[in-house]
Every structure is written in structure tokens, then in C-alpha cells.
Protein backbone atom coordinates (compact mmCIF):
# COMPACT_ATOMS: atom_id res chain seq x y z
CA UNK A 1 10.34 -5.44 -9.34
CA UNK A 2 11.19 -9.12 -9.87
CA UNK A 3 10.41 -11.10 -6.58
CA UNK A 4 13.12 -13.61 -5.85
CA UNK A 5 12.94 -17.66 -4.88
CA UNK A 6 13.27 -16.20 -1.19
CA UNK A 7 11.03 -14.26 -0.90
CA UNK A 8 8.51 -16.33 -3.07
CA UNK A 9 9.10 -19.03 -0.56
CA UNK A 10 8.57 -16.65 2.16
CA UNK A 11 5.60 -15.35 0.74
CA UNK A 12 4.22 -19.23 0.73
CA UNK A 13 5.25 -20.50 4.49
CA UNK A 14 3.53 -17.62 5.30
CA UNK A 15 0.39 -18.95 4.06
CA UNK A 16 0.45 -21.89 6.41
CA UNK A 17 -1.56 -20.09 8.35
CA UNK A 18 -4.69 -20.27 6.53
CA UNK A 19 -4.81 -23.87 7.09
CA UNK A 20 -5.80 -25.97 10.13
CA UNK A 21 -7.26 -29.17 11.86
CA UNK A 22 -9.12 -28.02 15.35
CA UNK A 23 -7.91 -31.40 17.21
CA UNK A 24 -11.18 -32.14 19.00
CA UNK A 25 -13.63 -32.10 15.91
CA UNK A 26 -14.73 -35.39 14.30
CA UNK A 27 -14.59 -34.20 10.71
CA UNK A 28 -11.35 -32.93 9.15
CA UNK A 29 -11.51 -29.28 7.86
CA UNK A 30 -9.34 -27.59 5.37
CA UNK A 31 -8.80 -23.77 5.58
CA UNK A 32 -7.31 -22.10 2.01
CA UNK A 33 -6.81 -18.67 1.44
CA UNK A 34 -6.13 -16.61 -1.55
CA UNK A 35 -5.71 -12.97 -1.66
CA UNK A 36 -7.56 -10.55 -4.28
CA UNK A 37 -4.96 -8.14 -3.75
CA UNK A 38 -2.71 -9.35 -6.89
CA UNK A 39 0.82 -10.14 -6.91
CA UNK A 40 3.49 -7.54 -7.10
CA UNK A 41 4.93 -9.15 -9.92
CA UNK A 42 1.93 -7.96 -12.18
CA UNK A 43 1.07 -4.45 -11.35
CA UNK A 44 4.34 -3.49 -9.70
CA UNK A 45 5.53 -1.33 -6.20
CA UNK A 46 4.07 1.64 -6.83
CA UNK A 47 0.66 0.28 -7.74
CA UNK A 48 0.65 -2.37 -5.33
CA UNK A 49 1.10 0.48 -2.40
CA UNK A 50 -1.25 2.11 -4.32
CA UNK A 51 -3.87 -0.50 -3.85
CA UNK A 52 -3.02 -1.24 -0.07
CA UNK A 53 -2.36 2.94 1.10
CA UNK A 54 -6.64 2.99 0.83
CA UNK A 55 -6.81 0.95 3.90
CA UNK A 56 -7.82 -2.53 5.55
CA UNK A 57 -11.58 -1.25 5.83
CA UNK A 58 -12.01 -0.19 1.85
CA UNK A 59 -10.00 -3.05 0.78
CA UNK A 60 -12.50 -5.46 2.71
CA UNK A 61 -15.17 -3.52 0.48
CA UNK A 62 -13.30 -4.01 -2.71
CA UNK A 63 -12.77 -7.83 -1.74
CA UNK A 64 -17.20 -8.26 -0.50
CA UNK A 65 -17.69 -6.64 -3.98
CA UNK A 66 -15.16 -8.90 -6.33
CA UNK A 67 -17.09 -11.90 -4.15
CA UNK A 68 -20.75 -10.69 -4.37
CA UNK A 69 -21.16 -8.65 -7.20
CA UNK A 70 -18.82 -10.65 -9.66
CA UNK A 71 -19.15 -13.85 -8.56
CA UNK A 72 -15.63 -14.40 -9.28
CA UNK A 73 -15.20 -17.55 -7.17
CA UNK A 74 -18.40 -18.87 -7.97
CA UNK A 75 -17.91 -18.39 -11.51
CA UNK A 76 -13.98 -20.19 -11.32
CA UNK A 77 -15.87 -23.11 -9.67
CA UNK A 78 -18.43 -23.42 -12.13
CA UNK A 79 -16.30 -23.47 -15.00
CA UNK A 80 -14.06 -26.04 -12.98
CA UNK A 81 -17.02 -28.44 -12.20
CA UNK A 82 -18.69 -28.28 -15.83
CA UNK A 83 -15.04 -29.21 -17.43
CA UNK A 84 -15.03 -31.99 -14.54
CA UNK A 85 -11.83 -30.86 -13.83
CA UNK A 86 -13.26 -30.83 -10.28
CA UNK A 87 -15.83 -32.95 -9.14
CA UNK A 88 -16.81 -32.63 -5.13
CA UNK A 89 -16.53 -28.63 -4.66
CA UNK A 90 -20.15 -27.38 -3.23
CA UNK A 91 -19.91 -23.94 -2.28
CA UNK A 92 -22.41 -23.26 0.33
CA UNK A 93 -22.81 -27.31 1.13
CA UNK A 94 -19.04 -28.51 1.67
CA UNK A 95 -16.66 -25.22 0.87
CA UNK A 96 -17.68 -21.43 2.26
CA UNK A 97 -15.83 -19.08 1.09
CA UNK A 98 -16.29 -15.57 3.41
CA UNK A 99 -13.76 -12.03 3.12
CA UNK A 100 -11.75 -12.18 6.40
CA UNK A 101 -8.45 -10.87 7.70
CA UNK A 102 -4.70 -12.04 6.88
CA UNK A 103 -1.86 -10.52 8.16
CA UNK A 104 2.18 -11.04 6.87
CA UNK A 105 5.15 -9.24 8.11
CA UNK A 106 3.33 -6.09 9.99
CA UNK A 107 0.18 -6.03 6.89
CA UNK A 108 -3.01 -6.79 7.31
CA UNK A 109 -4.89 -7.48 4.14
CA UNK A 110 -8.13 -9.59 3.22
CA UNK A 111 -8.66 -12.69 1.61
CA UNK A 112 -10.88 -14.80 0.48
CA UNK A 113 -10.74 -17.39 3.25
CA UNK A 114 -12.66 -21.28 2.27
CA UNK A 115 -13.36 -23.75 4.97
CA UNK A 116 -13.54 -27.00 3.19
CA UNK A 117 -14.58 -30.12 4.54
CA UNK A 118 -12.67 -33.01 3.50
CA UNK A 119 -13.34 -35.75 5.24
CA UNK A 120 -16.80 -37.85 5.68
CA UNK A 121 -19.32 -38.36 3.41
CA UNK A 122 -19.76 -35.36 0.61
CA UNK A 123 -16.78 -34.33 1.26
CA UNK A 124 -13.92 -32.79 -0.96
CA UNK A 125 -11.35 -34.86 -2.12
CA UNK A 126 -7.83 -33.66 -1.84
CA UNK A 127 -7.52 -33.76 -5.72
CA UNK A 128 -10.06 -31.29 -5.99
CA UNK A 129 -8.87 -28.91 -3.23
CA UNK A 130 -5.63 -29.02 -5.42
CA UNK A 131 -7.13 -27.76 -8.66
CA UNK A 132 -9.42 -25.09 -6.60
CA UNK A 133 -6.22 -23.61 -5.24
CA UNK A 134 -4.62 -23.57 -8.29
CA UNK A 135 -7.52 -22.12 -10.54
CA UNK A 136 -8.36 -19.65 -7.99
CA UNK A 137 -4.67 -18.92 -7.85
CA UNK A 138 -4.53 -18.62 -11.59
CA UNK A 139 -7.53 -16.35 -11.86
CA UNK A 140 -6.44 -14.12 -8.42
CA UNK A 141 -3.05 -13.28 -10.14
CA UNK A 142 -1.67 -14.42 -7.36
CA UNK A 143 2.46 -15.67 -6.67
CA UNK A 144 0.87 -18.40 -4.49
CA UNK A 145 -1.72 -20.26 -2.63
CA UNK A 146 -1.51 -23.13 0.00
CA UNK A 147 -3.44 -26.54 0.57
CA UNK A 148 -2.55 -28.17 4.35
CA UNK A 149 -3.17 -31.11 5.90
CA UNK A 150 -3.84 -30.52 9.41
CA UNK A 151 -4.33 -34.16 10.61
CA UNK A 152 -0.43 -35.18 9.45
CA UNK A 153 2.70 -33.03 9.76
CA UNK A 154 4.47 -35.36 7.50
CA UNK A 155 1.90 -35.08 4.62
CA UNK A 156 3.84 -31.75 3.14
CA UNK A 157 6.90 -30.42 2.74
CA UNK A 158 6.36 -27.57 5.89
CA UNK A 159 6.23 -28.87 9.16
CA UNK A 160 4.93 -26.01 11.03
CA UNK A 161 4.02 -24.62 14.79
CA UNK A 162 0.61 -22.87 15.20
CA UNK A 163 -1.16 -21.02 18.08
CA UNK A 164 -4.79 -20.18 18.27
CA UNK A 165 -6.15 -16.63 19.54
CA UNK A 166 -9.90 -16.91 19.52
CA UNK A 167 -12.86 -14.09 20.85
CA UNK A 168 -15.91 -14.16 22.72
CA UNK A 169 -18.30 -12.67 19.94
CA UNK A 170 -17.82 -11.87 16.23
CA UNK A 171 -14.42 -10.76 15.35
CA UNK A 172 -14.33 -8.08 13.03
CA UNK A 173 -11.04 -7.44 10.24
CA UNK A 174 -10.12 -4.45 11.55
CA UNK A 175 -10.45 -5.97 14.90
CA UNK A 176 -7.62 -8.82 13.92
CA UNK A 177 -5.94 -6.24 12.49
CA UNK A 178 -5.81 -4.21 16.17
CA UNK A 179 -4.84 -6.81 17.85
CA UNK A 180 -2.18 -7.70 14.80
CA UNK A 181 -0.05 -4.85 15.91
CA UNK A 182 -1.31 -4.54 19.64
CA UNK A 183 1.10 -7.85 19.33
CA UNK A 184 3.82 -5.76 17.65
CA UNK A 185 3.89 -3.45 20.66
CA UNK A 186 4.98 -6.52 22.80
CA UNK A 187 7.29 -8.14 20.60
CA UNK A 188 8.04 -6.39 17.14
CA UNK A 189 9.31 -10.26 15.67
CA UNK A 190 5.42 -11.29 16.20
CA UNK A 191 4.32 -9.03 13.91
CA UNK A 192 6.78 -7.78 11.37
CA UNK A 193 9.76 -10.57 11.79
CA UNK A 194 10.23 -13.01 9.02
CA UNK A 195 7.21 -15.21 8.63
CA UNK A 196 5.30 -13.42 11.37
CA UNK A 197 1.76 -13.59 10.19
CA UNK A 198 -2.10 -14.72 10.88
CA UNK A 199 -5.32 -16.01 8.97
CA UNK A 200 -8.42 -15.18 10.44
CA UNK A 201 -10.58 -18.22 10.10
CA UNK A 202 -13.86 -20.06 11.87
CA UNK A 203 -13.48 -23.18 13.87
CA UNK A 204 -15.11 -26.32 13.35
CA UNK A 205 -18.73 -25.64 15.40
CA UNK A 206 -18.18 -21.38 15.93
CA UNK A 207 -20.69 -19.78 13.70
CA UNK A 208 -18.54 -16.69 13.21
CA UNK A 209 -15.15 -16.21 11.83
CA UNK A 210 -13.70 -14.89 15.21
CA UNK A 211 -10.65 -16.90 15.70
CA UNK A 212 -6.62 -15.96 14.66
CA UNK A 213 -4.35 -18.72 13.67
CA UNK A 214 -0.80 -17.11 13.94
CA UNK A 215 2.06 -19.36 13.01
CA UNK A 216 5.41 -19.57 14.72
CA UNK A 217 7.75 -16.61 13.10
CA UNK A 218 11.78 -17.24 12.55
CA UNK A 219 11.81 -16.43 16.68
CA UNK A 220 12.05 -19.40 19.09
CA UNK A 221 8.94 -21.32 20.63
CA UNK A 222 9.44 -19.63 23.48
CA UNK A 223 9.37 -16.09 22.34
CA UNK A 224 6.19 -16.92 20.30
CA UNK A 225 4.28 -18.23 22.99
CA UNK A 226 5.43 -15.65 25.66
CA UNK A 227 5.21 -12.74 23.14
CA UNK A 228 1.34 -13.86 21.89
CA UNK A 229 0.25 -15.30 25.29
CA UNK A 230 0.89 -11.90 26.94
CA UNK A 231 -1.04 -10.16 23.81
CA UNK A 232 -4.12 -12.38 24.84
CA UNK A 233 -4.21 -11.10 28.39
CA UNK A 234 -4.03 -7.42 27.65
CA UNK A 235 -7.49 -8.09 25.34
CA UNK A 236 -10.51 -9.52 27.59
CA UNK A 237 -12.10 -10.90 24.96
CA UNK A 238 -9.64 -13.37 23.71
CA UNK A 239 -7.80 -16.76 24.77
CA UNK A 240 -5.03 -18.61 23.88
CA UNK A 241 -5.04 -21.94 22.66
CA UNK A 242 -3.81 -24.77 22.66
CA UNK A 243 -3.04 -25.40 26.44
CA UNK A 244 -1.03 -28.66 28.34
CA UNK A 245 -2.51 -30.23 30.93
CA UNK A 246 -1.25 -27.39 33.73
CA UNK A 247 -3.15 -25.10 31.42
CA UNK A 248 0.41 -23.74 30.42
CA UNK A 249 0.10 -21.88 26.59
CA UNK A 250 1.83 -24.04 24.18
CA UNK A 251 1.63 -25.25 19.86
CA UNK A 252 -0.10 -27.72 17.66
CA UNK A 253 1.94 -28.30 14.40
CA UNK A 254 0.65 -29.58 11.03
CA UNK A 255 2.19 -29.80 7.51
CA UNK A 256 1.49 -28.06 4.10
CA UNK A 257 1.87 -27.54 0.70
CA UNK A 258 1.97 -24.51 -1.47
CA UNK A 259 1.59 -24.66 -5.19
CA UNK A 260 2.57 -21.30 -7.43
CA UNK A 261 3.57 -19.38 -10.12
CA UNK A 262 6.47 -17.41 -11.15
CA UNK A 263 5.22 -14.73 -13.41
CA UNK A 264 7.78 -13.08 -14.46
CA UNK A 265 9.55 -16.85 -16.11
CA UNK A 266 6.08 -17.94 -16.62
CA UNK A 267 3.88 -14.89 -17.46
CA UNK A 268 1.08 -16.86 -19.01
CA UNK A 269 0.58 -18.87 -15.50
CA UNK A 270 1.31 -22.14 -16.44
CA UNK A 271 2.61 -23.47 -13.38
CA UNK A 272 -0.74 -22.92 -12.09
CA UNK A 273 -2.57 -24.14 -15.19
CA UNK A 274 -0.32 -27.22 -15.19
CA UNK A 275 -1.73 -28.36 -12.02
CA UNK A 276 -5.39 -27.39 -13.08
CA UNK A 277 -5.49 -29.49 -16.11
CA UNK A 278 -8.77 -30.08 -18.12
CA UNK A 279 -9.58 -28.64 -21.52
CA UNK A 280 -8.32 -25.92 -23.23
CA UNK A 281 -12.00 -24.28 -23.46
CA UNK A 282 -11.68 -24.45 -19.61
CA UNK A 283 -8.50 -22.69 -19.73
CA UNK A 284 -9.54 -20.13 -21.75
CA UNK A 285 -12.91 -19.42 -19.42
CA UNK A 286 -10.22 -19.20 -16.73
CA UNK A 287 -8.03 -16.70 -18.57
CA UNK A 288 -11.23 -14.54 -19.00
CA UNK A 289 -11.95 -14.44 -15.24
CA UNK A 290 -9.04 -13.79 -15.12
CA UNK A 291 -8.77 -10.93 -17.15
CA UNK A 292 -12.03 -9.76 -15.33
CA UNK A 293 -9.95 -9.80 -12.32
CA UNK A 294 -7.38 -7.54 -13.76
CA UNK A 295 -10.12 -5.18 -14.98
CA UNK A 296 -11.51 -5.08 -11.18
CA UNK A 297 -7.81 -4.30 -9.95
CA UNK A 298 -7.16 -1.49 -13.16
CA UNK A 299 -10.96 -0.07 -12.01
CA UNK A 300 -9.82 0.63 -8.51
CA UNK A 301 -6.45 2.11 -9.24
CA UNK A 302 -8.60 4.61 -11.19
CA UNK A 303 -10.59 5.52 -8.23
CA UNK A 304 -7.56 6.24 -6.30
CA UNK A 305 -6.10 7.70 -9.03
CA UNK A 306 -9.47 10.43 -9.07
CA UNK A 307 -9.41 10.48 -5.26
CA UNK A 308 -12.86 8.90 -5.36
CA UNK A 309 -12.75 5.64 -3.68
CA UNK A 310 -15.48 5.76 -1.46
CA UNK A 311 -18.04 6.75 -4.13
CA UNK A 312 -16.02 3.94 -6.23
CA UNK A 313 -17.11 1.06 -3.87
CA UNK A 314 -20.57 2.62 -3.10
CA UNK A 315 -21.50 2.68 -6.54
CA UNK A 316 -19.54 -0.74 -7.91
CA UNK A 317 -20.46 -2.43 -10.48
CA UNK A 318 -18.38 -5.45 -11.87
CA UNK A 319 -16.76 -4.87 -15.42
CA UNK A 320 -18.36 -6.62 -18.42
């Protein structure tokens, strides 16, 4: 099914939400995240349900395996950083990358959510955050992926409303993804509406990912702050923020970009490849992570294919 400009574009604002500046930190923080799940324009409807009718918990599974077992971000960095096609990217020092929750127009999926710290000393430089997203991107078979700026909401093209839902504790997927469509009970245009959506992500300081950004939906201010505030008190564990002064619910708004890649006019990826640069040895270790990707994706259809999922993920191994 070809996706149209729409409803690539939609597919991108969405993605805002992945990205965000908490106001009162003192270093700036970059959130990017990129979906395993691959693009509909590669494996089609009926696969694509396929993948996502196994469920939010197995998918998580699938995604912890991709990310432990073959080292696919790890390796995409690598081969970025030896080409010196990136130069500041330190998983584990100044980029984590962890599986967490993502929800778009009523579906929750996981992704492969990176805090990124880009400001301070040994930090990442913006330059490099744009080749990671595009690589990763690349390699992800993905439509799109996002970069944002959280300190300026001039600095992209999408100047964009936000709301925070955070919870006492750890905050499990399937927990965002309860309280996902516990907000669709209240007001269906929160959850399912155009550009309804929500990343889970950590905050600058919480040692757990156990906050939800949700971005503002095509419903007014109003109805997204009355429709999520009221979601918030119906769950004791969570609260709303940002606040005014009379501790009234209201948004932040910050500005991003959102580089991708038409597949079907560009089935070799080159928009995304375009923005990677380097050499073309580095291009072809992406397009072999990239294949490994699609062997990953063609192993678990299989499963569900045999009805044998569960043994599928307890026994993984990644393809050679």
C-alpha cells in the first residue's frame, strides 16, 4: 500500500513526542526514537498487522532481543564512528538507548528510545545526532525518525505543544499503554484523533523511564489539557505537568525536525543515506545491518506464521 505525503507527514509530527527539554535541568537533553517495527511501505498491511496482532508485551521481547542479542544499534554506531561519519556518540557515557513505549493514533508499540546529552562538555553535537537518526533510520527500515530541539521552538520547522504525565515508581510499557487508552475512554481525540500520540521517556535526574510525553493532537489546548488532566486524576500514581503558578495544568512547546525516506520513490534509502554521508564501505556495512534487520523482521513473521511465537522469543537467536 503506497503511504501518501499526508500521512508520511503525519507519521513524522507524530514523532515530536520523543523529544524534549525538562525546563529546570542545567544540561540540555535530546530524546530520539526509532521504531523496530518497520515501515508499511516494505513488508506491506497484511504483514505489518501481522507483526503488531502478537501484542505490546511480545513485541517489547522482539525489540530487548534485536537490542541485546544483535547489537543492532551498537553495531550502526560503531560502523558510524570508525568511518568518522560521527564523532561524539558514546552509548552508555552520553546516549542510552533503552526499549520503551510509543503510542500513535490508538497503538501502542515500542521503540528504541535514546536520551542524548547535547549540551556541556562530552556532549553530542547536533551534527552527529543528525547522522545517528538517519543511519538508525536507514538500518530500522523505517519512513521516518525525528531530532528536536527542546530549548528553541524556532529551531525546526514544528512548533509544537507538549504535556508531561509522570509516575511514582517504574513505569512499565504495558502500563503506558493502560493508561494510553484509559485516556481514550475520556476523550477518544486523545488517543486515536489525528496526531494523538505519546513517547515514554526518562527525565533529566529520574533513574527510570516512568514518564509520558503526549503532544497536543489536532483538538484545541483546551480539550488536551482537560481531556489528559482528568486521565491523571483517575490514576494515583501519576501527575500532570507542567503547571502555572495557581498550579492550573497547562503546555511547554518546543520545535523539531524530522528527516525520512520515501521508499517506494526511493527504495534503496537514499534520502536517508544522503544525510548520513561518509564512505561507500560505510554504506555498504549499513546496508548489511540492514539487511540483518529485515532477516529479524522475516524470522518473526515465521513464528507467527507456525503459531510459535513464544518459543520464538524464548529461544532467539540473531540471524548470521
Amino acid at each position: 500500500m503506497r503511504t501518501s505525503c499526508s500521512q508520511v507527514t503525519r507519521r513524522s509530527i507524530a514523532w515530536v513526542v520523543v523529544y524534549l527539554l525538562f525546563a529546570q535541568t542545567t544540561s540540555a537533553i535530546t530524546y530520539m526514537s526509532i521504531e523496530p517495527v518497520p515501515s508499511i511501505d516494505l513488508v506491506g498491511a497484511d504483514d505489518l498487522a501481522a507483526i503488531r496482532g502478537i501484542g505490546y508485551a511480545n513485541l517489547e521481547r522482539w525489540s530487548q532481543r534485536l537490542l541485546d542479542d544483535c547489537h543492532i544499534v551498537e553495531s550502526v554506531v560503531n560502523a558510524l564512528t570508525t568511518d568518522l561519519a560521527i564523532r561524539s556518540v558514546r552509548l552508555g557515557i552520553n546516549t542510552r538507548v533503552v526499549v520503551a513505549a510509543g503510542g500513535f493514533e490508538g497503538r501502542t508499540n515500542p521503540s528504541f528510545v535514546f536520551t542524548v546529552t547535547d549540551s556541556g562538555a562530552g556532549s553530542v553535537s547536533e551534527a552527529d545526532v543528525n547522522v545517528l537518526g538517519n543511519a538508525l533510520g536507514y538500518v530500522l527500515n523505517q519512513g521516518s525518525t525525528a531530532h528536536f530541539s527542546p530549548d528553541n521552538f524556532k529551531a525546526y520547522a514544528f512548533p509544537l505543544d507538549y504535556a508531561l504525565v509522570t509516575f511514582r515508581g517504574t513505569l512499565t510499557g504495558s502500563e503506558a499503554q493502560d493508561f494510553f487508552e484509559l485516556l481514550g475512554t475520556i476523550d477518544e481525540a486523545l488517543f486515536s484523533g489525528l496526531f494523538a500520540g505519546f513517547t515514554q521517556i526518562d527525565l533529566p535526574g529520574s533513574t527510570t523511564n516512568n514518564t509520558m510525553l503526549f503532544l497536543q493532537p489536532a483538538a484545541s489546548k483546551h480539550r488536551f489539557i482537560t481531556g489528559l488532566a482528568a486521565a491523571v486524576a483517575e490514576e494515583p500514581r501519576a501527575s500532570y505537568s507542567p503547571l502555572k503558578n495557581n498550579g492550573a495544568p497547562t503546555t511547554k512547546r518546543a520545535g523539531a525536525a524530522f528527516p525520512e525516506n520515501d521508499w517506494l520513490a526511493f527504495p534503496d534509502g537514499r534520502q536517508f543515506l544522503d544525510n548520513v554521508g561518509g564512505s561507500a564501505q560505510l554504506e555498504s556495512e549499513l546496508a548489511g545491518l540492514r539487511q540483518l534487520h529485515r532477516a529479524v523482521v522475516d524470522s518473526l513473521l515465521l513464528a507467527i506464521e507456525e503459531d510459535r511465537v513464544d518459543d520464538y522469543l524464548t529461544a532467539f537467536t540473531c540471524p548470521n
